[in-house]
N, C-alpha and C. Protein backbone atom coordinates (compact mmCIF):
# COMPACT_ATOMS: atom_id res chain seq x y z
N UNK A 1 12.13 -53.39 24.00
CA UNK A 1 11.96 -54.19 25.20
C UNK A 1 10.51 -54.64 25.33
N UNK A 2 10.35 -55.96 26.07
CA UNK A 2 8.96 -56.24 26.17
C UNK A 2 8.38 -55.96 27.79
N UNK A 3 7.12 -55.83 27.17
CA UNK A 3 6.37 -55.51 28.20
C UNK A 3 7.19 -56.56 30.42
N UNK A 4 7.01 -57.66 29.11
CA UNK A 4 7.18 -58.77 30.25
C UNK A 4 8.61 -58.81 31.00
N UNK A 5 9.50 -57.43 30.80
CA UNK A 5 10.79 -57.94 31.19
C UNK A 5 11.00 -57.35 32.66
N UNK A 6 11.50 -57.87 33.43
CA UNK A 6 12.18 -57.34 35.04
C UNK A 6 12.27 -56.00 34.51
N UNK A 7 12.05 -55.40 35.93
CA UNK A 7 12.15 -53.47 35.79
C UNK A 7 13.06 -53.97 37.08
N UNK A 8 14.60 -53.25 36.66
CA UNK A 8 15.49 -52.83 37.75
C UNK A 8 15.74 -51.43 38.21
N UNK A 9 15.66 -51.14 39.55
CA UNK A 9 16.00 -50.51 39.54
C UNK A 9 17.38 -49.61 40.75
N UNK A 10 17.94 -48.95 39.70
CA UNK A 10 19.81 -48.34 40.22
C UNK A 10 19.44 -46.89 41.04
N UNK A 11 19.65 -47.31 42.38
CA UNK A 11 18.91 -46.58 43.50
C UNK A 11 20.61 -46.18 43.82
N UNK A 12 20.63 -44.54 43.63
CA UNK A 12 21.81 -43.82 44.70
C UNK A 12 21.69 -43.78 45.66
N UNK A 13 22.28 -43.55 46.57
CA UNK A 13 22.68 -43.79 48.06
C UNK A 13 22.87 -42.43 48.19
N UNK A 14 23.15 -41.68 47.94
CA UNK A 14 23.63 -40.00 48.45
C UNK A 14 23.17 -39.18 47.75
N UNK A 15 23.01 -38.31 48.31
CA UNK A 15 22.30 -36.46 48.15
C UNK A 15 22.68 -35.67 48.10
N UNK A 16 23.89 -36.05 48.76
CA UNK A 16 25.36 -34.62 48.94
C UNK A 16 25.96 -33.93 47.75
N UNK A 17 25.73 -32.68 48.11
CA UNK A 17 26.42 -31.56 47.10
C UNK A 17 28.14 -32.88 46.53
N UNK A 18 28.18 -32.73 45.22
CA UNK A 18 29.52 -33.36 44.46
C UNK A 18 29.64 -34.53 44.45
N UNK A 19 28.51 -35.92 44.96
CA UNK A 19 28.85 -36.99 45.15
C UNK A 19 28.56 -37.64 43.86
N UNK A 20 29.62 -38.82 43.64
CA UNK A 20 29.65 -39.32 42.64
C UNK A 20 28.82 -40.95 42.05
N UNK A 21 28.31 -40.83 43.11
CA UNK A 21 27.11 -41.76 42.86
C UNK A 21 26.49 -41.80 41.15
N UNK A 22 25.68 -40.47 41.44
CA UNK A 22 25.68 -40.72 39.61
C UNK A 22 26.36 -40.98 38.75
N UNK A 23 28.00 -40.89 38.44
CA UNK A 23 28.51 -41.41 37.61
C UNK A 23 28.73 -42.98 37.86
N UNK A 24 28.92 -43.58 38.85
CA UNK A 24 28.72 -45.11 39.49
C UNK A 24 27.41 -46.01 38.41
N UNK A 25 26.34 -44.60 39.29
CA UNK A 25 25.10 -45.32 38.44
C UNK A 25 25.00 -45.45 36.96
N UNK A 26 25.13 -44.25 36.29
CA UNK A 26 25.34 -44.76 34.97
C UNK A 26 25.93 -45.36 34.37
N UNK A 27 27.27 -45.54 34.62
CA UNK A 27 28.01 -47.09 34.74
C UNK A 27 27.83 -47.90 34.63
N UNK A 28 26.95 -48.36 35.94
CA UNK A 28 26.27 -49.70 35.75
C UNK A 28 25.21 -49.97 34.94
N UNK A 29 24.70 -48.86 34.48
CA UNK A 29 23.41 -49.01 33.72
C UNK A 29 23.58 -49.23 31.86
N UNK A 30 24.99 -48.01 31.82
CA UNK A 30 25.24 -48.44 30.38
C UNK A 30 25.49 -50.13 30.48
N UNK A 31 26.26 -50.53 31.39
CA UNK A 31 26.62 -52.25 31.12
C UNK A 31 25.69 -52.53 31.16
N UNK A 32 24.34 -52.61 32.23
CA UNK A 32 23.27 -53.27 32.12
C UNK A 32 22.43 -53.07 30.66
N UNK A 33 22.17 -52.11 30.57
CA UNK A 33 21.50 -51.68 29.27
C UNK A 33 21.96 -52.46 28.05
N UNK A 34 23.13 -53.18 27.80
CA UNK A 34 23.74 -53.82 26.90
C UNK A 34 23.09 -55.44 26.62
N UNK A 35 22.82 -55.57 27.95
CA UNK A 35 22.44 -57.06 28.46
C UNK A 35 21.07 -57.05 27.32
N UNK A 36 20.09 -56.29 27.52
CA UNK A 36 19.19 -56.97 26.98
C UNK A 36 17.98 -58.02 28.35
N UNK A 37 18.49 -57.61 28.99
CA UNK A 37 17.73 -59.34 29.69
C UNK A 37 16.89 -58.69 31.13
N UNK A 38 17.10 -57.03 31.26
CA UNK A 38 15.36 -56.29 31.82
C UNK A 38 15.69 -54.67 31.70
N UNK A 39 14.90 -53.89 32.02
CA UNK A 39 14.73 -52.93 31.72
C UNK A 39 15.45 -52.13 33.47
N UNK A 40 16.09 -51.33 33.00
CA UNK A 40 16.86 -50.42 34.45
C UNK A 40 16.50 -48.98 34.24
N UNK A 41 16.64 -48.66 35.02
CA UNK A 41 16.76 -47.42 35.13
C UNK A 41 17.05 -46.67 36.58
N UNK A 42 17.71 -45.35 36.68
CA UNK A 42 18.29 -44.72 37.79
C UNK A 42 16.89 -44.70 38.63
N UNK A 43 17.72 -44.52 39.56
CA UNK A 43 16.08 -44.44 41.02
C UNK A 43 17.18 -43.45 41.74
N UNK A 44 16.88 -41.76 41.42
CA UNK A 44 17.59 -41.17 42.64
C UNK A 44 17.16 -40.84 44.02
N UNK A 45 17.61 -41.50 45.30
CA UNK A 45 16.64 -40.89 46.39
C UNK A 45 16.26 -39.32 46.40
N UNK A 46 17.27 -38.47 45.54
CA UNK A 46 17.43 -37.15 46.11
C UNK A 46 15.86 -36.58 45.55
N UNK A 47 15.30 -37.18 44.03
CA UNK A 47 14.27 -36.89 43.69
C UNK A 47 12.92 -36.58 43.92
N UNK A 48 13.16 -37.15 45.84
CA UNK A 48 11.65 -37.78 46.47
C UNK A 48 11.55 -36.70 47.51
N UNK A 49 12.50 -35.55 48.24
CA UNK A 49 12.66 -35.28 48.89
C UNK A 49 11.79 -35.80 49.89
N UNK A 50 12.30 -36.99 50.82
CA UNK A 50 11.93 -37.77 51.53
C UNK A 50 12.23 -37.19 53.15
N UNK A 51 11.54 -36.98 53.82
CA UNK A 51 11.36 -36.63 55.32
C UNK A 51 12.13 -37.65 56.15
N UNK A 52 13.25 -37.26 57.28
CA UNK A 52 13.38 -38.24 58.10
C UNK A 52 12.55 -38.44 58.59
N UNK A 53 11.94 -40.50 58.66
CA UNK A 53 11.49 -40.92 59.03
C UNK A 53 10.84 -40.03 60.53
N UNK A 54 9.62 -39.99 60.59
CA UNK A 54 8.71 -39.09 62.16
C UNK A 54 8.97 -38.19 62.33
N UNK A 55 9.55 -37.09 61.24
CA UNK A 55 9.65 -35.88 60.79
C UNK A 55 8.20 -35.16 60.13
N UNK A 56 7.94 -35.62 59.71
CA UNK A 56 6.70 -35.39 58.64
C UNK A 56 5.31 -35.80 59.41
N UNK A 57 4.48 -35.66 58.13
CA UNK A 57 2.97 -36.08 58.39
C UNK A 57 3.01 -37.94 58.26
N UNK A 58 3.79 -38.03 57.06
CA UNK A 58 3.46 -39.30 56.74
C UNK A 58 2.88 -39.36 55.60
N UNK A 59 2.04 -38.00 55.22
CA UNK A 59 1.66 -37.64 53.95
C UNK A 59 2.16 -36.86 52.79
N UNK A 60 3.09 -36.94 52.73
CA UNK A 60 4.16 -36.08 51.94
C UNK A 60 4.24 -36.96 50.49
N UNK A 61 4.20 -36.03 49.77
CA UNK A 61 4.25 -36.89 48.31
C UNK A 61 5.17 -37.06 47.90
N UNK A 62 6.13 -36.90 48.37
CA UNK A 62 7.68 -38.04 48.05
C UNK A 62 7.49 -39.35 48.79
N UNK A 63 6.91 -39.68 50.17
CA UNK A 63 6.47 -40.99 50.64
C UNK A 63 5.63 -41.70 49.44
N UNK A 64 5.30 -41.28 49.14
CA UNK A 64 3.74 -41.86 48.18
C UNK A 64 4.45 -42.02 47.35
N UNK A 65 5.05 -41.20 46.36
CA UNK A 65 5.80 -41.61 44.98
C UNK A 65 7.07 -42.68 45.30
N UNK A 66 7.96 -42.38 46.03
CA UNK A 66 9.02 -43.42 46.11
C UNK A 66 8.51 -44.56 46.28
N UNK A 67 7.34 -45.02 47.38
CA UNK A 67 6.88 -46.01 47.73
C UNK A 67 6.22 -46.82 46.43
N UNK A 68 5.86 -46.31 45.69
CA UNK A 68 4.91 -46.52 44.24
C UNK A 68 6.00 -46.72 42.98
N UNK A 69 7.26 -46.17 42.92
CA UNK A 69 8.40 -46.38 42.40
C UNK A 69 9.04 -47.82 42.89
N UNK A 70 9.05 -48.18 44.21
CA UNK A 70 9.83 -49.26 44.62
C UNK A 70 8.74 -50.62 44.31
N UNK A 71 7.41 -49.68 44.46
CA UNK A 71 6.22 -50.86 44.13
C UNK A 71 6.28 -51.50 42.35
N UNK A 72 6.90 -50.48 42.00
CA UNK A 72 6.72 -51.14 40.08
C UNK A 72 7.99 -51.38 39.83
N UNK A 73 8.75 -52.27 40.34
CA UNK A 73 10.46 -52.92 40.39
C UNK A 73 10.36 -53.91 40.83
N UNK A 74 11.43 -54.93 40.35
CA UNK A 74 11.06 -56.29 40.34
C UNK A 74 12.66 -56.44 41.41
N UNK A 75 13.38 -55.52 41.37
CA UNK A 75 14.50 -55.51 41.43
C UNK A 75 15.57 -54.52 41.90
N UNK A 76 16.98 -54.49 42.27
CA UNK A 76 17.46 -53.00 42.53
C UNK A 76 18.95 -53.49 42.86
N UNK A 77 19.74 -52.39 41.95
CA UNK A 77 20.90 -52.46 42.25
C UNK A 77 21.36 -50.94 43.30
N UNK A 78 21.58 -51.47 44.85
CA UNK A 78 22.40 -50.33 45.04
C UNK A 78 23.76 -49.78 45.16
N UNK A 79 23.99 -48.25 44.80
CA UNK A 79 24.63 -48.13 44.55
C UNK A 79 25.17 -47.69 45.80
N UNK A 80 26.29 -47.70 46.53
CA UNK A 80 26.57 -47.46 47.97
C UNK A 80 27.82 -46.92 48.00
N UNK A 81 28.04 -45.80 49.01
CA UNK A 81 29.17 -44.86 49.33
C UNK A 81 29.29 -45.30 50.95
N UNK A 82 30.55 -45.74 51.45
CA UNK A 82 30.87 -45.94 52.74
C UNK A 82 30.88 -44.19 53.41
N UNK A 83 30.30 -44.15 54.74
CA UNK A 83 30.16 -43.07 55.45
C UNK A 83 30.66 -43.56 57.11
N UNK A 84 31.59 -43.36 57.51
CA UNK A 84 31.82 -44.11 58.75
C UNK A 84 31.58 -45.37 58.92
N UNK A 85 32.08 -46.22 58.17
CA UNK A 85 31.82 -47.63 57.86
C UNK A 85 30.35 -47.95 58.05
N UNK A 86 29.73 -47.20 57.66
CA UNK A 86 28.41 -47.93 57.41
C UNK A 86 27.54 -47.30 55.64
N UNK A 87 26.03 -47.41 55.47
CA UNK A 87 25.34 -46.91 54.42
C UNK A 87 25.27 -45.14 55.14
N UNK A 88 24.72 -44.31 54.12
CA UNK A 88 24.47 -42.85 54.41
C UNK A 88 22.84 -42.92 55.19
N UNK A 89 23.32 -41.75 55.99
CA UNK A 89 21.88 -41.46 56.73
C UNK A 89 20.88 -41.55 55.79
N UNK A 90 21.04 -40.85 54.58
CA UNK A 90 19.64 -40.54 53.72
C UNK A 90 19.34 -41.74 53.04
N UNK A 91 20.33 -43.00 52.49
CA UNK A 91 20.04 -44.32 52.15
C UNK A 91 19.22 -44.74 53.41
N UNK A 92 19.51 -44.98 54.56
CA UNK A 92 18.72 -45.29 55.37
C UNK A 92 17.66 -45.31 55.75
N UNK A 93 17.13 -43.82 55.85
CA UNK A 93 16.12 -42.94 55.78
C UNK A 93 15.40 -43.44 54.40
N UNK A 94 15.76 -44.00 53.12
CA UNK A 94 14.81 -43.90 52.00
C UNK A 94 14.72 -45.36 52.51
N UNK A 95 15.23 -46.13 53.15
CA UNK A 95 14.91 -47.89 53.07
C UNK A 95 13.87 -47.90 53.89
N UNK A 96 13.70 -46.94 55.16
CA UNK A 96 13.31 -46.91 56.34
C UNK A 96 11.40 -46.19 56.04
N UNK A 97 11.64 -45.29 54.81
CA UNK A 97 10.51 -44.68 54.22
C UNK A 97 9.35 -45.90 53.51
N UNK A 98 9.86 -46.63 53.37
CA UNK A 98 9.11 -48.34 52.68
C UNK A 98 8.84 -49.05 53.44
N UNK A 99 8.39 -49.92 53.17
CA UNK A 99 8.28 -51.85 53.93
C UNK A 99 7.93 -52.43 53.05
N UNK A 100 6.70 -52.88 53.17
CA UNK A 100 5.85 -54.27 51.83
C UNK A 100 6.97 -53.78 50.75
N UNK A 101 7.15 -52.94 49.63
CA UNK A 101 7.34 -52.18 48.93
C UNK A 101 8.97 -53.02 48.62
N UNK A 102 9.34 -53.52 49.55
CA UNK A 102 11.01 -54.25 49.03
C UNK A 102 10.34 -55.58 49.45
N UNK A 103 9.51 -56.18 50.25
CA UNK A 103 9.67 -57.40 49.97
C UNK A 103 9.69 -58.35 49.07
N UNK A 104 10.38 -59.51 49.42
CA UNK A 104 9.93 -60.48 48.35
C UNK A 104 11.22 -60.13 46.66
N UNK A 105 11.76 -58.88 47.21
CA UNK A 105 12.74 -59.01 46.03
C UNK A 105 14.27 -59.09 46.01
N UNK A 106 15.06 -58.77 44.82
CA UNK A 106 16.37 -59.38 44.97
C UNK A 106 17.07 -57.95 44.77
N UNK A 107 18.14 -57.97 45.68
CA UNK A 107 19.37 -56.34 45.01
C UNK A 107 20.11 -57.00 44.86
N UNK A 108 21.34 -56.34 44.30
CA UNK A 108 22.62 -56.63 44.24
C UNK A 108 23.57 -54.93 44.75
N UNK A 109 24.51 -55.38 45.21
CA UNK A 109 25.14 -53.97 45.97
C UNK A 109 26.53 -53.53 44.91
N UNK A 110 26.77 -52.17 44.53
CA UNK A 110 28.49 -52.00 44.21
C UNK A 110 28.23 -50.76 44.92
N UNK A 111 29.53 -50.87 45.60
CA UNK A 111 29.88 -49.91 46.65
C UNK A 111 31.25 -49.43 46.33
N UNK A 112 31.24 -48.13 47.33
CA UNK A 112 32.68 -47.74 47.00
C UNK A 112 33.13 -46.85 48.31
N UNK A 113 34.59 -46.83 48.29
CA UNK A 113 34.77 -46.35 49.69
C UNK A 113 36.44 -46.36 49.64
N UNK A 114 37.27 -46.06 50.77
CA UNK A 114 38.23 -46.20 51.09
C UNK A 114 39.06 -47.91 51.28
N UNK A 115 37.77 -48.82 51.28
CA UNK A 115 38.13 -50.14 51.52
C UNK A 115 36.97 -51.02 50.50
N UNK A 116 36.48 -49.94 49.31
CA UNK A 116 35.48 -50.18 48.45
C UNK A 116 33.97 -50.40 49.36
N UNK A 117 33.72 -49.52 50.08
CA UNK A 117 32.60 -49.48 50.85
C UNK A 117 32.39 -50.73 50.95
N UNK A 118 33.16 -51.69 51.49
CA UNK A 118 32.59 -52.94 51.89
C UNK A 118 31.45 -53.20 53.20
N UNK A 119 32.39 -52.33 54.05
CA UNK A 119 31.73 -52.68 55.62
C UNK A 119 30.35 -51.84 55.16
N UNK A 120 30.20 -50.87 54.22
CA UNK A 120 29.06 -50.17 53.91
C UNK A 120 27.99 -51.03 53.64
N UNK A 121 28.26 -51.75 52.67
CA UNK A 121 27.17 -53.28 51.78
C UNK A 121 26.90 -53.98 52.91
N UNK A 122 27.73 -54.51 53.84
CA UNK A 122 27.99 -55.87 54.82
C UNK A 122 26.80 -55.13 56.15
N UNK A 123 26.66 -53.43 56.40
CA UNK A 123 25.67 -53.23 56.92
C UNK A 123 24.31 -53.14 56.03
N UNK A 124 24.65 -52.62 54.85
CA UNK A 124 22.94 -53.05 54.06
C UNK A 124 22.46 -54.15 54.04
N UNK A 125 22.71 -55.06 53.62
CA UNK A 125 22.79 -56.47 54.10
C UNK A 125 21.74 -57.12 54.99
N UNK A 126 22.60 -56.81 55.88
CA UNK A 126 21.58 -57.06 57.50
C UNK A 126 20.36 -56.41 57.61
N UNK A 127 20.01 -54.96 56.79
CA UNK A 127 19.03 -54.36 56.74
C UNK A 127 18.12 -54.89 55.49
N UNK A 128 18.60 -55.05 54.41
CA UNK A 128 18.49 -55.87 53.36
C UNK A 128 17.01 -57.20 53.84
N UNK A 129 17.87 -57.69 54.61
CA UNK A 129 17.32 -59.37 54.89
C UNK A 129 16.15 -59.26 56.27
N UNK A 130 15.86 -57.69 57.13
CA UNK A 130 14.84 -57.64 57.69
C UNK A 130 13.96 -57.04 56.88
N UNK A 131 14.24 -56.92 55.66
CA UNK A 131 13.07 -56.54 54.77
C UNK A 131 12.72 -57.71 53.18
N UNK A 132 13.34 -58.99 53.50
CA UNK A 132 13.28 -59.69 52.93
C UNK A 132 13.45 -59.81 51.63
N UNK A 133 15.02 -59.19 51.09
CA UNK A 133 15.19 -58.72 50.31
C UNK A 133 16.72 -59.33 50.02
N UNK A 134 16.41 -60.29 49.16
CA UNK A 134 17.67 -61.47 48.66
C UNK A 134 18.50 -60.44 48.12
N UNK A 135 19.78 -60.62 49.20
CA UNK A 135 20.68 -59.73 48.35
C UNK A 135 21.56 -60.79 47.50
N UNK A 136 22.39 -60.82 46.41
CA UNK A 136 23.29 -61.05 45.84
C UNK A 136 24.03 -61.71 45.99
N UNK A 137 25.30 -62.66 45.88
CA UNK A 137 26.26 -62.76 46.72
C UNK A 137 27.50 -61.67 45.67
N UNK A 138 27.76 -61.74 44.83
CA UNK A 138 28.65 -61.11 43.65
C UNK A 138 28.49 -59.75 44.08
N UNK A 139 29.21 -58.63 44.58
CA UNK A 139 29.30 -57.62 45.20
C UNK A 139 30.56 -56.71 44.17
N UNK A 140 30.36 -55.82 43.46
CA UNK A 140 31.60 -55.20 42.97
C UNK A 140 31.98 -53.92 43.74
N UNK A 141 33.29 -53.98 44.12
CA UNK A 141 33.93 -53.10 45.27
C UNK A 141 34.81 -52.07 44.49
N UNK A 142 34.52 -50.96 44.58
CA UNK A 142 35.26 -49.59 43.87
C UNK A 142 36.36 -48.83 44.84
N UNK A 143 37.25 -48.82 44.87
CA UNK A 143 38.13 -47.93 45.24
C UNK A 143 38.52 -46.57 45.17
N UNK A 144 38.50 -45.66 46.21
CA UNK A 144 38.23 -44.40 45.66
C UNK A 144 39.87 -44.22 45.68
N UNK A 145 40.52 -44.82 45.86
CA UNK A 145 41.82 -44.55 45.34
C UNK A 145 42.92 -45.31 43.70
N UNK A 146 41.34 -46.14 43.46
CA UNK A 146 42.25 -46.66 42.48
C UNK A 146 41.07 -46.82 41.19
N UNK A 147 40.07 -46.36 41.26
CA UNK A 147 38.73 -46.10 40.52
C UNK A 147 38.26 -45.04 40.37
N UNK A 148 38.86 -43.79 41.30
CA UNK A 148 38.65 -42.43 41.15
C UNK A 148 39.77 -41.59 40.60
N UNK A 149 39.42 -40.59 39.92
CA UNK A 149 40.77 -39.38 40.03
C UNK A 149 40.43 -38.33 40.76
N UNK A 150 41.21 -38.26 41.68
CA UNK A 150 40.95 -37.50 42.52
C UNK A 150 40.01 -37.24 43.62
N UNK A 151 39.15 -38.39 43.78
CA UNK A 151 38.29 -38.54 44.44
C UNK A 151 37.13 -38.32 43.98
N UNK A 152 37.13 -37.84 42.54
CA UNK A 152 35.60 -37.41 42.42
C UNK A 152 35.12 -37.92 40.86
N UNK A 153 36.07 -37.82 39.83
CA UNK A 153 35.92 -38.40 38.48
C UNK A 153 36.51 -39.83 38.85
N UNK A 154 35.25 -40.51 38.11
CA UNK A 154 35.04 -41.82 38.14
C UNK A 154 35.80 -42.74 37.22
N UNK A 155 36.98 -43.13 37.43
CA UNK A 155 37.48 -44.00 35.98
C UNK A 155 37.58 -45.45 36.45
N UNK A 156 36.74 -46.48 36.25
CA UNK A 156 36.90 -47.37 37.20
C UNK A 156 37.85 -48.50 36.47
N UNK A 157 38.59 -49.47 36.87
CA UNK A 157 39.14 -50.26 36.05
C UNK A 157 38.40 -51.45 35.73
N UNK A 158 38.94 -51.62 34.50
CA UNK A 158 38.45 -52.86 33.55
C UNK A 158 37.91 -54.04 34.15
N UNK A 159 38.63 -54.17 35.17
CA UNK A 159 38.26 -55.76 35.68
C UNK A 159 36.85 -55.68 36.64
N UNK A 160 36.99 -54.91 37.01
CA UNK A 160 35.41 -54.28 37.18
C UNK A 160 33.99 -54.86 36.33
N UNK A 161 34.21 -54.98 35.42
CA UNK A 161 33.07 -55.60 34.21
C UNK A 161 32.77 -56.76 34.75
N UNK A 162 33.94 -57.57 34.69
CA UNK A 162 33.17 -58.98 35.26
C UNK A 162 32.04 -58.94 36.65
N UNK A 163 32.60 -58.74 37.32
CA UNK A 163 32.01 -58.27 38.79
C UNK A 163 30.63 -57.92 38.44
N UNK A 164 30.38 -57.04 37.49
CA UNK A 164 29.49 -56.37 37.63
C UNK A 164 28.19 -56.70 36.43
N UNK A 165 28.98 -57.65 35.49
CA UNK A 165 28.00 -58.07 34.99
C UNK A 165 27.68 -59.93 35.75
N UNK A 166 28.29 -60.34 36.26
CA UNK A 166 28.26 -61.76 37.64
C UNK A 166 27.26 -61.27 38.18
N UNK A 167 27.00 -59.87 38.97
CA UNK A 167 26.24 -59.10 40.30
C UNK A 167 24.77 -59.71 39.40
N UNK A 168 25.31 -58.75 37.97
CA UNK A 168 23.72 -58.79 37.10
C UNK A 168 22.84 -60.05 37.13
N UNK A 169 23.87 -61.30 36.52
CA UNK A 169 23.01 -62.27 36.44
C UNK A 169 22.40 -62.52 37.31
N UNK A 170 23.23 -62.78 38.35
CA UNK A 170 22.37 -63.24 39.89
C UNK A 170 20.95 -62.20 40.07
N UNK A 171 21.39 -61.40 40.02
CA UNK A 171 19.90 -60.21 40.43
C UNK A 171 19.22 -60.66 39.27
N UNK A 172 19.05 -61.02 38.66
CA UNK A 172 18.07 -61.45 37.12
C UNK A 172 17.70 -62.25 37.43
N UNK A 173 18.19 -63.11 37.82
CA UNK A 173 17.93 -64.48 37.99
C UNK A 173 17.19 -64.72 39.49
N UNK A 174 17.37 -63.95 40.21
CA UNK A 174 16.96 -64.02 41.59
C UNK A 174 15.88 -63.27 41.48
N UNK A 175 15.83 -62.13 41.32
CA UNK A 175 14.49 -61.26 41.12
C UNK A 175 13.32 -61.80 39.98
N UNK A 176 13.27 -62.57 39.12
CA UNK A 176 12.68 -63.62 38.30
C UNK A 176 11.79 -64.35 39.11
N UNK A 177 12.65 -65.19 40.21
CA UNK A 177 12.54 -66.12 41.00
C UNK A 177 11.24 -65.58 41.97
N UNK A 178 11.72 -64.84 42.52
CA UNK A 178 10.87 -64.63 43.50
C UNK A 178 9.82 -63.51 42.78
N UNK A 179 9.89 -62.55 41.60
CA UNK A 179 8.72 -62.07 41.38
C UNK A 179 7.43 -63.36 41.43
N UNK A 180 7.69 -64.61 41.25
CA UNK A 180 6.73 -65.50 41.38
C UNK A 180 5.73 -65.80 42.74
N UNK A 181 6.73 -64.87 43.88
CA UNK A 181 5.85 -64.87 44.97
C UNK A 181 4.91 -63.81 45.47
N UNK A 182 5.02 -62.56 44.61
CA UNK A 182 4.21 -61.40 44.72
C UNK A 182 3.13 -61.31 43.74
């Protein structure tokens, strides 16, 4: 890979003991990884142990590192679990831990849920765009009844690919775009 290529990065949404986020993420990353066309890699929130927001000093070195992680990304696919029709407290909490740090760039969302975490994405979104952060329109929606076994092993179906390599281009192509304004 060259120096010069988009750094994406595949940010989990959950922390919770058994959640299957990571297998989601690597998922998307083996497909991405195939592409050729920027460099990805996993971004786990759980890594940062991040303070609810006015919990802390403010000086905690998971603030500093995540913030410095989101600072060297051109880009970000999240990965999203519906929680009472919305994103998870601790996704929140890590969006809420940033500012400058997402502007000016592009995500793309695959979610998953009982209704493929839609209403989950449709609230990132709105949070998304007060941080000026072009989301996507190409959204791939997972079913935990028809993409999971059992709720927890991940087998997602085939038709899935398209979706998810569509999501890609756009985020390539969008995050390109606007790295020109930072």
């Amino acid at each position: 890979m060259t120096t010069g290529q988009l750094k994406i990065g595949i940010i989990l949404g959950s922390t919770r003991q058994g959640r299957v986020s990571p297998q989601v993420g690597e998922w998307v990353k083996q497909i991405a990884d195939k592409r050729g066309d920027a460099q990805y890699e996993i971004v786990d929130i759980a890594d940062y142990k991040l303070p609810f927001l006015g919990e802390g000093t403010g000086q905690e070195p998971g603030i500093a590192n995540w913030n410095a992680k989101l600072n060297s990304l051109d880009g970000f696919v999240f990965i999203v679990q519906e929680y009472n029709h919305s994103i998870t407290g601790v996704l929140k909490n890590a969006i809420d831990s940033a500012r400058e740090a997402w502007n000016n760039k592009a995500a793309g969302i695959v979610s998953y849920g009982s209704t493929g975490g839609a209403r989950a994405a449709e609230h990132l979104r709105g949070i998304l765009g007060e941080l000026l952060v072009a989301d996507v329109r190409v959204h791939p929606t997972l079913s935990l009844f028809t993409d999971f076994e059992n709720f927890s092993v991940f087998k997602p179906a085939e038709l899935h690919l398209t979706n998810v390599n569509a999501m890609l281009d756009q985020l390539v192509a969008w995050s390109g775009a606007l790295k020109t304004l930072r």
